[in-house]
C-alpha atoms as a PDB file:
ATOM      1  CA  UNK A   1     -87.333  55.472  39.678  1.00  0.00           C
ATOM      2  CA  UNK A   2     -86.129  57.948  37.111  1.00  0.00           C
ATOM      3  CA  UNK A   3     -87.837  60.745  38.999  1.00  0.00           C
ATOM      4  CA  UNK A   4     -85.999  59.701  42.088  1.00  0.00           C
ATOM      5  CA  UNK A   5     -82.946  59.726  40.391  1.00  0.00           C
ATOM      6  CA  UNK A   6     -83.436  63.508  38.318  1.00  0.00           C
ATOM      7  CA  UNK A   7     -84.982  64.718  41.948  1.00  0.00           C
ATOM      8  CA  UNK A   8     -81.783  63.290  43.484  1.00  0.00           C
ATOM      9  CA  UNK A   9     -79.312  64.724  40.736  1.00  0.00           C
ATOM     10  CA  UNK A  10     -81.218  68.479  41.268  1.00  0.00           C
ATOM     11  CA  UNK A  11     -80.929  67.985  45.075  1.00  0.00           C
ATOM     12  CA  UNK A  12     -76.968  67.321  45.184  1.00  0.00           C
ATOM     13  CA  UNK A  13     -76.392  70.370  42.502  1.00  0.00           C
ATOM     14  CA  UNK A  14     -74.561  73.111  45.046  1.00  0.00           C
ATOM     15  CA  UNK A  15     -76.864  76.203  43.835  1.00  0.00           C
ATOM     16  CA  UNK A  16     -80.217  74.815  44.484  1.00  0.00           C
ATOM     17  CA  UNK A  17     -81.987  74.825  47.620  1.00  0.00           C
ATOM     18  CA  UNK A  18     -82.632  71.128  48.887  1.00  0.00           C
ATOM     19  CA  UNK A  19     -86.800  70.728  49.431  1.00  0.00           C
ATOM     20  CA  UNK A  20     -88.474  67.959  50.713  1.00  0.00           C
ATOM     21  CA  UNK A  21     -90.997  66.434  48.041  1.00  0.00           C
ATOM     22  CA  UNK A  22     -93.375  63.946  48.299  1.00  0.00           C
ATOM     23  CA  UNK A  23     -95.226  62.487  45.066  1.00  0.00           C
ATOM     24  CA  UNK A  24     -97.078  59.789  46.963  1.00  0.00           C
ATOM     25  CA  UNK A  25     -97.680  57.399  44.053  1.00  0.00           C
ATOM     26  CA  UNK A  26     -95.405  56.829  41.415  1.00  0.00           C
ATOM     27  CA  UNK A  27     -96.710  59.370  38.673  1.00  0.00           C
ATOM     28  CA  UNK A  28     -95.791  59.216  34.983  1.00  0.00           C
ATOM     29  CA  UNK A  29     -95.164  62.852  33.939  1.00  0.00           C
ATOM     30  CA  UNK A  30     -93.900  65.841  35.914  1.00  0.00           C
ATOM     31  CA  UNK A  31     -94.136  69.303  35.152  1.00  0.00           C
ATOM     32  CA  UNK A  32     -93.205  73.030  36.060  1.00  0.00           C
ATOM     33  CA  UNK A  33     -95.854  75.402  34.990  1.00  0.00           C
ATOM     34  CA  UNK A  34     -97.202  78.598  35.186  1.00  0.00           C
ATOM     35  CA  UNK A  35    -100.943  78.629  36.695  1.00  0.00           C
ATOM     36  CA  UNK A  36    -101.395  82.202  37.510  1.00  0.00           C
ATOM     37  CA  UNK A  37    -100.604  85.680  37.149  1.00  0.00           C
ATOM     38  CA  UNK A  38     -97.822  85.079  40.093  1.00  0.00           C
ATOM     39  CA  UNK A  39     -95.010  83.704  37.182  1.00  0.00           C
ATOM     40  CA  UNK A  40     -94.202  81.019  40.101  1.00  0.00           C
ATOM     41  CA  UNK A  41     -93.657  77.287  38.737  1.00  0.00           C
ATOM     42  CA  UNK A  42     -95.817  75.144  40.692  1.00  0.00           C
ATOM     43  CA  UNK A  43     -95.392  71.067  40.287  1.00  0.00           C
ATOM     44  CA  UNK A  44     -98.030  68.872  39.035  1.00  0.00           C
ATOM     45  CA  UNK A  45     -98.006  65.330  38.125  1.00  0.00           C
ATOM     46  CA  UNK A  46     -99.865  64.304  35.199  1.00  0.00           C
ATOM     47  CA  UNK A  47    -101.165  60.434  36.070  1.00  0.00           C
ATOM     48  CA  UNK A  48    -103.418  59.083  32.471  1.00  0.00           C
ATOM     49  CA  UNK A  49    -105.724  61.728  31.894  1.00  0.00           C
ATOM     50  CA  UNK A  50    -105.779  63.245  35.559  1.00  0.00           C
ATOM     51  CA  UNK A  51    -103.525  66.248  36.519  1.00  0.00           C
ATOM     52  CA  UNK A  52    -102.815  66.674  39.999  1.00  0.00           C
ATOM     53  CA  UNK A  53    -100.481  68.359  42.473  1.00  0.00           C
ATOM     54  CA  UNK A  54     -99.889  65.826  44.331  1.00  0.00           C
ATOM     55  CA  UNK A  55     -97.101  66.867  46.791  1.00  0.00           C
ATOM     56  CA  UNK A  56    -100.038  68.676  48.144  1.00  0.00           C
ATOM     57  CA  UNK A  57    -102.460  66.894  50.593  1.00  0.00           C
ATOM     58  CA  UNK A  58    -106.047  67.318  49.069  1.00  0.00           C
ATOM     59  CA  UNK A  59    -105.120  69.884  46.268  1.00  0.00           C
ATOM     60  CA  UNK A  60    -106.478  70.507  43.385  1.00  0.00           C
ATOM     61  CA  UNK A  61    -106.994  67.592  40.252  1.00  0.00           C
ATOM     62  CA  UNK A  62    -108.652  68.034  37.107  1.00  0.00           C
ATOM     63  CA  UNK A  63    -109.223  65.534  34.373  1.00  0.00           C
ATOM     64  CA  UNK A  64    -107.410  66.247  30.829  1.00  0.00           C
ATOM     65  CA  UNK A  65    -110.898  65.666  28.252  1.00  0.00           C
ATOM     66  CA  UNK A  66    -111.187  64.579  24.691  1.00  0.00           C
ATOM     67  CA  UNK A  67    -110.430  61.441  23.128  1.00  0.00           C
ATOM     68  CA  UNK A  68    -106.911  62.193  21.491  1.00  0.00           C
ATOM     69  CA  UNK A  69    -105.190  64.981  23.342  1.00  0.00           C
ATOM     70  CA  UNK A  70    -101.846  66.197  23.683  1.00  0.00           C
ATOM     71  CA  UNK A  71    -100.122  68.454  26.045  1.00  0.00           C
ATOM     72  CA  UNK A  72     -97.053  70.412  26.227  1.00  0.00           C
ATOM     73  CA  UNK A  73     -95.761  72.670  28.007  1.00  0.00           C
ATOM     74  CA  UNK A  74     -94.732  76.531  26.117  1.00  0.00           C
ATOM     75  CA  UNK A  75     -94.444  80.526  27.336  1.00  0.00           C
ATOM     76  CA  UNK A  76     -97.295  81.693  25.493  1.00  0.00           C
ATOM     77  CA  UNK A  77     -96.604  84.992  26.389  1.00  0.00           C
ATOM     78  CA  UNK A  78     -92.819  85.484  26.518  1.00  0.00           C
ATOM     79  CA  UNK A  79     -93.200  86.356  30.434  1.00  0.00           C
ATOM     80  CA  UNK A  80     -90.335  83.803  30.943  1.00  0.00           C
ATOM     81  CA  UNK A  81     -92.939  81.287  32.683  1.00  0.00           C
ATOM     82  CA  UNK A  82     -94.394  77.737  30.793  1.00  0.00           C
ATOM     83  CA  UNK A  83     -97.665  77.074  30.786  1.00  0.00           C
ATOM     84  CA  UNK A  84     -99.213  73.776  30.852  1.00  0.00           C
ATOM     85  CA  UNK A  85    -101.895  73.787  27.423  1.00  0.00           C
ATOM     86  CA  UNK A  86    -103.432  70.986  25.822  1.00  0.00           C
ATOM     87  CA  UNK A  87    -104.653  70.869  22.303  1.00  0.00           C
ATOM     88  CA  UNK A  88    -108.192  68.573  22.719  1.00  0.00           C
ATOM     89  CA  UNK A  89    -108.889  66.018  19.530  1.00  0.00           C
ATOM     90  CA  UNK A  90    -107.084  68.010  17.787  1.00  0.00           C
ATOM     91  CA  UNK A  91    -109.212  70.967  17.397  1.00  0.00           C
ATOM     92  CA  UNK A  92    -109.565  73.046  20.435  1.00  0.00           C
ATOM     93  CA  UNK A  93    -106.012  74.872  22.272  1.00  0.00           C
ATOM     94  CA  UNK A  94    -106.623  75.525  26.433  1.00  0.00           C
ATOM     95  CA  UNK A  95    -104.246  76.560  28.703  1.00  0.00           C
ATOM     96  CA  UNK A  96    -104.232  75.087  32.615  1.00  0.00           C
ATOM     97  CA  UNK A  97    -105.018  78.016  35.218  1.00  0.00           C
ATOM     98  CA  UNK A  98    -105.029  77.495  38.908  1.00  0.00           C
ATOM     99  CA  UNK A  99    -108.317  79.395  39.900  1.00  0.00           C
ATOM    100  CA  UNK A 100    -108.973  79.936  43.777  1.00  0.00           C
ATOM    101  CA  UNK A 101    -106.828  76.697  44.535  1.00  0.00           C
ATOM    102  CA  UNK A 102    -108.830  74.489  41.863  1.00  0.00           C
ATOM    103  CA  UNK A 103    -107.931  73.501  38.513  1.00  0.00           C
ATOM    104  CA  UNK A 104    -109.671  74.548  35.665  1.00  0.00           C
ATOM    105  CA  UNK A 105    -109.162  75.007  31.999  1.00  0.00           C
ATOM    106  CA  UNK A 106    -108.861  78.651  29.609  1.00  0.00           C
ATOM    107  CA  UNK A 107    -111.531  79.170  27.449  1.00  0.00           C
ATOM    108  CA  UNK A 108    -110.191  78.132  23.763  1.00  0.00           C
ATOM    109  CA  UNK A 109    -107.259  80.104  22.617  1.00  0.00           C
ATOM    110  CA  UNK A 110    -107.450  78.351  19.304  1.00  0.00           C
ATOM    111  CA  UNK A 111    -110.118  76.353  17.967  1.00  0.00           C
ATOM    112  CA  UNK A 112    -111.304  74.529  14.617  1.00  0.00           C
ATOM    113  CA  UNK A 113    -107.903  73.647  13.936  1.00  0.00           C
ATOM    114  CA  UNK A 114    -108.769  70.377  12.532  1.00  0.00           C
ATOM    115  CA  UNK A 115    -105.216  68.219  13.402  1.00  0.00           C
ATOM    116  CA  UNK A 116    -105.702  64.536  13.485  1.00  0.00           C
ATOM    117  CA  UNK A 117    -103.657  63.667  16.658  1.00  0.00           C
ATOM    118  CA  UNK A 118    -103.017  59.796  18.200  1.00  0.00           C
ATOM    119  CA  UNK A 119    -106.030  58.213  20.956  1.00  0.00           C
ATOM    120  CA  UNK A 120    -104.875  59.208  24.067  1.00  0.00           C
ATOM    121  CA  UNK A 121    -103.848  61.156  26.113  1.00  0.00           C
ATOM    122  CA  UNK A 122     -99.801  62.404  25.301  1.00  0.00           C
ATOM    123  CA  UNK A 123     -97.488  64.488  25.930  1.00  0.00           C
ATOM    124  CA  UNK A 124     -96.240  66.424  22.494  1.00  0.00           C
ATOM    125  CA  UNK A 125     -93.921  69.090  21.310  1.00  0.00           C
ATOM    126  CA  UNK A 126     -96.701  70.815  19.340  1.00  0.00           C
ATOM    127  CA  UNK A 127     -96.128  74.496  20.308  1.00  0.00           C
ATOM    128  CA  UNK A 128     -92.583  76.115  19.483  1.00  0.00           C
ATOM    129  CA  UNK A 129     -90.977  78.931  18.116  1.00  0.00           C
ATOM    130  CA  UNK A 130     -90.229  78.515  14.680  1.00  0.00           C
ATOM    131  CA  UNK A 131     -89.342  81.921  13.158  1.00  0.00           C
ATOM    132  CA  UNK A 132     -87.264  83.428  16.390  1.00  0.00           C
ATOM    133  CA  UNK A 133     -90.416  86.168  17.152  1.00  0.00           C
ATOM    134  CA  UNK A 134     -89.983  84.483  20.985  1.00  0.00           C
ATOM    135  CA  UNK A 135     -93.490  83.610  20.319  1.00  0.00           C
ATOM    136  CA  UNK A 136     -94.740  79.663  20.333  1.00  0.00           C
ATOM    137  CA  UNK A 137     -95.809  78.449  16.519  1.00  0.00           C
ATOM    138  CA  UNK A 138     -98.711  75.867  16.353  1.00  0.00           C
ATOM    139  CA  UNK A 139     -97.818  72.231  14.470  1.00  0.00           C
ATOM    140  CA  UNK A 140    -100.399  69.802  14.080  1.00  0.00           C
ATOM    141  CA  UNK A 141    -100.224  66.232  13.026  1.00  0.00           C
ATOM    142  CA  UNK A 142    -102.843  65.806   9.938  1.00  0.00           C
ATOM    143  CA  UNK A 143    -102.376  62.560   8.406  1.00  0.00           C
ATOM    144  CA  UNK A 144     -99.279  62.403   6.956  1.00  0.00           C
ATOM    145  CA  UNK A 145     -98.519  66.144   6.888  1.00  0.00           C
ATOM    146  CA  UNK A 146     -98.841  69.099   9.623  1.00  0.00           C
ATOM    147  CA  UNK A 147    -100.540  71.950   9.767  1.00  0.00           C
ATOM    148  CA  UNK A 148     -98.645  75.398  10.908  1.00  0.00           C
ATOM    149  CA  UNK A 149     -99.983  78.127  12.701  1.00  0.00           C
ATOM    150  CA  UNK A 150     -97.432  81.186  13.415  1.00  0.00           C
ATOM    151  CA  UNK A 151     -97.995  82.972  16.599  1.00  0.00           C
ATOM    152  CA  UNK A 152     -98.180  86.276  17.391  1.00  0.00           C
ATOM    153  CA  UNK A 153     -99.437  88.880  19.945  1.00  0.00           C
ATOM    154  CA  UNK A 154    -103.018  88.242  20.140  1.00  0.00           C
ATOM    155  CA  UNK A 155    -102.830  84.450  19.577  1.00  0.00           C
ATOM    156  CA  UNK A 156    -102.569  81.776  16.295  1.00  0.00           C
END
């Protein structure tokens, strides 16, 4: 319902370009990311632990892994673009790529980072730029503190 009603709000707005979209099933999460080197947005549903596009027919899905993960969404490279990443049990940092139309995840950008987040599978703010650099800082939950990670050019 809600995504009916923000799909609706978009569609009336006079500068964007009305486009037919079809989720199928009623999906819990929506997002605009980055998957390739293109810097287009492409739409993906995020349903439990399975990410899908699923205004396409057939396309690609991919299961999120780990026991506790959280994704986000950041521009880990200041290109302008989001990408989808997921920090897995709390240790290891991927990004989502969009490989000869399948799914697949980065190899680690981060790992051993030893954060303690909730079971499950949830969305999080964990990746945001704290010190204005226009680079994404790394905050983990650990217990009842965080752990920070500033980012810079080649990574955290």
């Amino acid at each position: 319902m809600i995504v009916s009603l923000f799909l609706a709000a978009c569609l009336q707005a006079p500068s964007i370009q009305k486009l037919p979209v079809d989720l199928g099933a009623q999906v819990q999460h929506l997002a605009v990311a980055g998957l390739d080197s293109s810097k287009k947005g492409y739409l993906v549903a995020i349903e439990g632990r399975t990410i899908s596009m699923s205004q396409v027919k057939d396309g690609p899905q991919i299961e999120i892994p780990g026991e506790a993960t959280l994704w986000t969404l950041a521009d880990l490279d200041d290109n302008g673009t989001d990408e989808f990443v997921i920090l897995v049990d709390g240790n290891t940092l991927h990004k989502l790529e969009l490989v000869e139309n399948a799914f697949v995840f980065s190899a680690p950008l981060a790992s051993k980072l030893g954060g303690m987040p909730p079971r499950g599978c949830n969305p999080a703010d964990f990746l945001y730029d704290l010190n204005g650099d226009r680079l994404p800082d790394l905050s983990l939950p650990v217990g009842d503190s965080i752990r920070l990670w500033m980012g810079g050019p080649d990574g955290f």
